[in-house]
Protein backbone atom coordinates (compact mmCIF):
# COMPACT_ATOMS: atom_id res chain seq x y z
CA UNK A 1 87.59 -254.61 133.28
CA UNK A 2 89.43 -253.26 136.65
CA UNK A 3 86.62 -251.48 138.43
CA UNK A 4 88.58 -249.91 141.40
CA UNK A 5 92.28 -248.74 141.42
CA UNK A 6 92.86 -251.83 143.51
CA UNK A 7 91.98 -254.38 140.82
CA UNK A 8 94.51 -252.71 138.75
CA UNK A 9 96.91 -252.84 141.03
CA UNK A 10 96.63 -256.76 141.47
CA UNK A 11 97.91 -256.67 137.75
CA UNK A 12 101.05 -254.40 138.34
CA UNK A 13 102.75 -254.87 141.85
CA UNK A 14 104.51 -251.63 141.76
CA UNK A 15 101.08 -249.72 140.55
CA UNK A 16 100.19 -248.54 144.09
CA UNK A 17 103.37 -247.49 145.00
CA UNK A 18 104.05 -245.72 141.59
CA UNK A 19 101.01 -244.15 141.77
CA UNK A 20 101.42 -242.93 145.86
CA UNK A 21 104.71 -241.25 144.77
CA UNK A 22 103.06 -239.26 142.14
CA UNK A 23 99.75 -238.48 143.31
CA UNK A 24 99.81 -238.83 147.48
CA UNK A 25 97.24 -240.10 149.06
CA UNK A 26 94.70 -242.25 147.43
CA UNK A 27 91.78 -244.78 147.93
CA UNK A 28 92.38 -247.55 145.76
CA UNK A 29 89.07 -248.96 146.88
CA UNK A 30 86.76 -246.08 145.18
CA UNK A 31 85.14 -247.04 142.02
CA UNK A 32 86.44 -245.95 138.35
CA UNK A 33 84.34 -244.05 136.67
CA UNK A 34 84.30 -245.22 132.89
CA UNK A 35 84.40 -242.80 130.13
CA UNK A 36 83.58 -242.44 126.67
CA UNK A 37 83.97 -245.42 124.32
CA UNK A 38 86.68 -245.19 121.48
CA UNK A 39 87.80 -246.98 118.66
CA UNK A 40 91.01 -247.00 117.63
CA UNK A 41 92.50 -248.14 114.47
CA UNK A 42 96.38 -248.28 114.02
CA UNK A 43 98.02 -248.76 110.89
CA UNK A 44 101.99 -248.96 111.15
CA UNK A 45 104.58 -249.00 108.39
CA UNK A 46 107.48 -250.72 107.45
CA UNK A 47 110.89 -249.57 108.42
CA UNK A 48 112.02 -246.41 106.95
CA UNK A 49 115.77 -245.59 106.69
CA UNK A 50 115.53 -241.86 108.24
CA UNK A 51 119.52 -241.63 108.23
CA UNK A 52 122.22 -244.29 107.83
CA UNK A 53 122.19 -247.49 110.32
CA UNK A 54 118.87 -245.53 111.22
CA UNK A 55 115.42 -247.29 110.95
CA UNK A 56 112.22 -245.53 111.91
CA UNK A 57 108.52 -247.48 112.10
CA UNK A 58 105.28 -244.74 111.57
CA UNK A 59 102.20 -244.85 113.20
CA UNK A 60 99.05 -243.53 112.08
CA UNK A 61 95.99 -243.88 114.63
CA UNK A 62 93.06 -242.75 114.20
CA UNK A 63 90.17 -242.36 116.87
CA UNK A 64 86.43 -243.08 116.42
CA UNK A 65 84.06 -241.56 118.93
CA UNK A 66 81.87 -244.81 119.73
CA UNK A 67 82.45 -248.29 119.27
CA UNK A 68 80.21 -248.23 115.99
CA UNK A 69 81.47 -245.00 114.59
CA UNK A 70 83.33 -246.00 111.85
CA UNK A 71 82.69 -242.62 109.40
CA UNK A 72 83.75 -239.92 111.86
CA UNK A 73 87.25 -239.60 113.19
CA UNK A 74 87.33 -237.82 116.63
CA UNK A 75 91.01 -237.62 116.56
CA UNK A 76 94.52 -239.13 114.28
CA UNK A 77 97.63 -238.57 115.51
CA UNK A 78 101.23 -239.66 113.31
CA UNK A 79 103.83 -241.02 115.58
CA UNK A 80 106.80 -242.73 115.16
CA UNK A 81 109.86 -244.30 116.64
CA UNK A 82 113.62 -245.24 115.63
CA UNK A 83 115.93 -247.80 116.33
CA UNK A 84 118.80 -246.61 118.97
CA UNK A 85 122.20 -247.47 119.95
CA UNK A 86 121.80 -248.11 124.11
CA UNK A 87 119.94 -245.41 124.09
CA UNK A 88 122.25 -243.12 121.88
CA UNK A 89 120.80 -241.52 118.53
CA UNK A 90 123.10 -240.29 115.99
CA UNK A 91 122.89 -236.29 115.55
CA UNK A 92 121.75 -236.76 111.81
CA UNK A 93 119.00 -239.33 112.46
CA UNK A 94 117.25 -236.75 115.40
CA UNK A 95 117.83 -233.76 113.40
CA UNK A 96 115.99 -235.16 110.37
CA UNK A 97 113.44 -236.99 112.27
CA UNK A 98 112.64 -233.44 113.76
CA UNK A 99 112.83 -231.99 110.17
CA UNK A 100 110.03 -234.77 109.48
CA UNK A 101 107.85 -233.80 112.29
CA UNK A 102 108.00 -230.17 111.47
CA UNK A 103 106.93 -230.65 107.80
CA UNK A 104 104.04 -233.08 108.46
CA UNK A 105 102.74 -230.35 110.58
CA UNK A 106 102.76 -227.82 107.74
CA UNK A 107 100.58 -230.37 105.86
CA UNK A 108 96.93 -229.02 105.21
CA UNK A 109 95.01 -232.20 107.35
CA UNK A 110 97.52 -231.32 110.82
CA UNK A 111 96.50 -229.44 113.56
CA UNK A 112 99.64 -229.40 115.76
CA UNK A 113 97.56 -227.51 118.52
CA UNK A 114 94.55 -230.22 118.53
CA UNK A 115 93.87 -232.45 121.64
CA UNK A 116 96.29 -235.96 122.58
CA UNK A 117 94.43 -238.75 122.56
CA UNK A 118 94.64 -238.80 126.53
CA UNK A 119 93.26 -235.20 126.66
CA UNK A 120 90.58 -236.18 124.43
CA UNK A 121 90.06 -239.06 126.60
CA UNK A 122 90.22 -237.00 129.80
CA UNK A 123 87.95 -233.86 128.77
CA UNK A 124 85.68 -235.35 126.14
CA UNK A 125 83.31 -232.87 124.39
């Protein structure tokens, strides 16, 4: 485990510089400080056709507050991803992904407004 800034930036070459450019000055030599322990568990899914010549993968991960916790979620979050074109998505394919999104968030177990896993992460309870 990288215990200064510097140690991770022997494994990325362009880390300090990326870093510089959005945060200024910084000492790479200070320690980390390590924060809470998580679990996470990702299940993924097969392709799903969300429009035609359009394939979308889902996510579900689900966070466990402590590396033995395996009863108590602390967070899930429902993600997923589709195949492009160079970068191009056809109109249909984003407009019913979107329509996806915004039912899943109507479902009873969503909380649209809870934490990210990096704010959870960042501002633990």
């Amino acid at each position: 485990m990288p215990q200064t800034l510097e140690d991770i930036d022997r494994l990325y070459p362009t880390f300090d510089e990326d870093l510089r450019f959005i945060a200024g000055e910084i000492e790479l030599g200070a320690p980390l400080t390590p924060g809470p322990d998580y679990r996470e568990l990702v299940y993924r899914s097969s392709k799903l056709e969300v429009a035609k010549h359009t394939k979308a993968e889902f996510s579900l991960t689900i966070w466990y507050g402590g590396a033995d916790n395996r009863t108590e979620p602390a967070l899930a979050e429902v993600s997923f991803s589709y195949d492009t074109d160079h970068g191009e998505v056809p109109a249909k394919a984003a407009h019913r992904s979107r329509a996806l999104l915004l039912a899943m968030q109507d479902l009873a177990w969503a909380e649209p407004g809870a934490p990210t896993k990096t704010a959870l992460a960042a501002c633990p309870d």
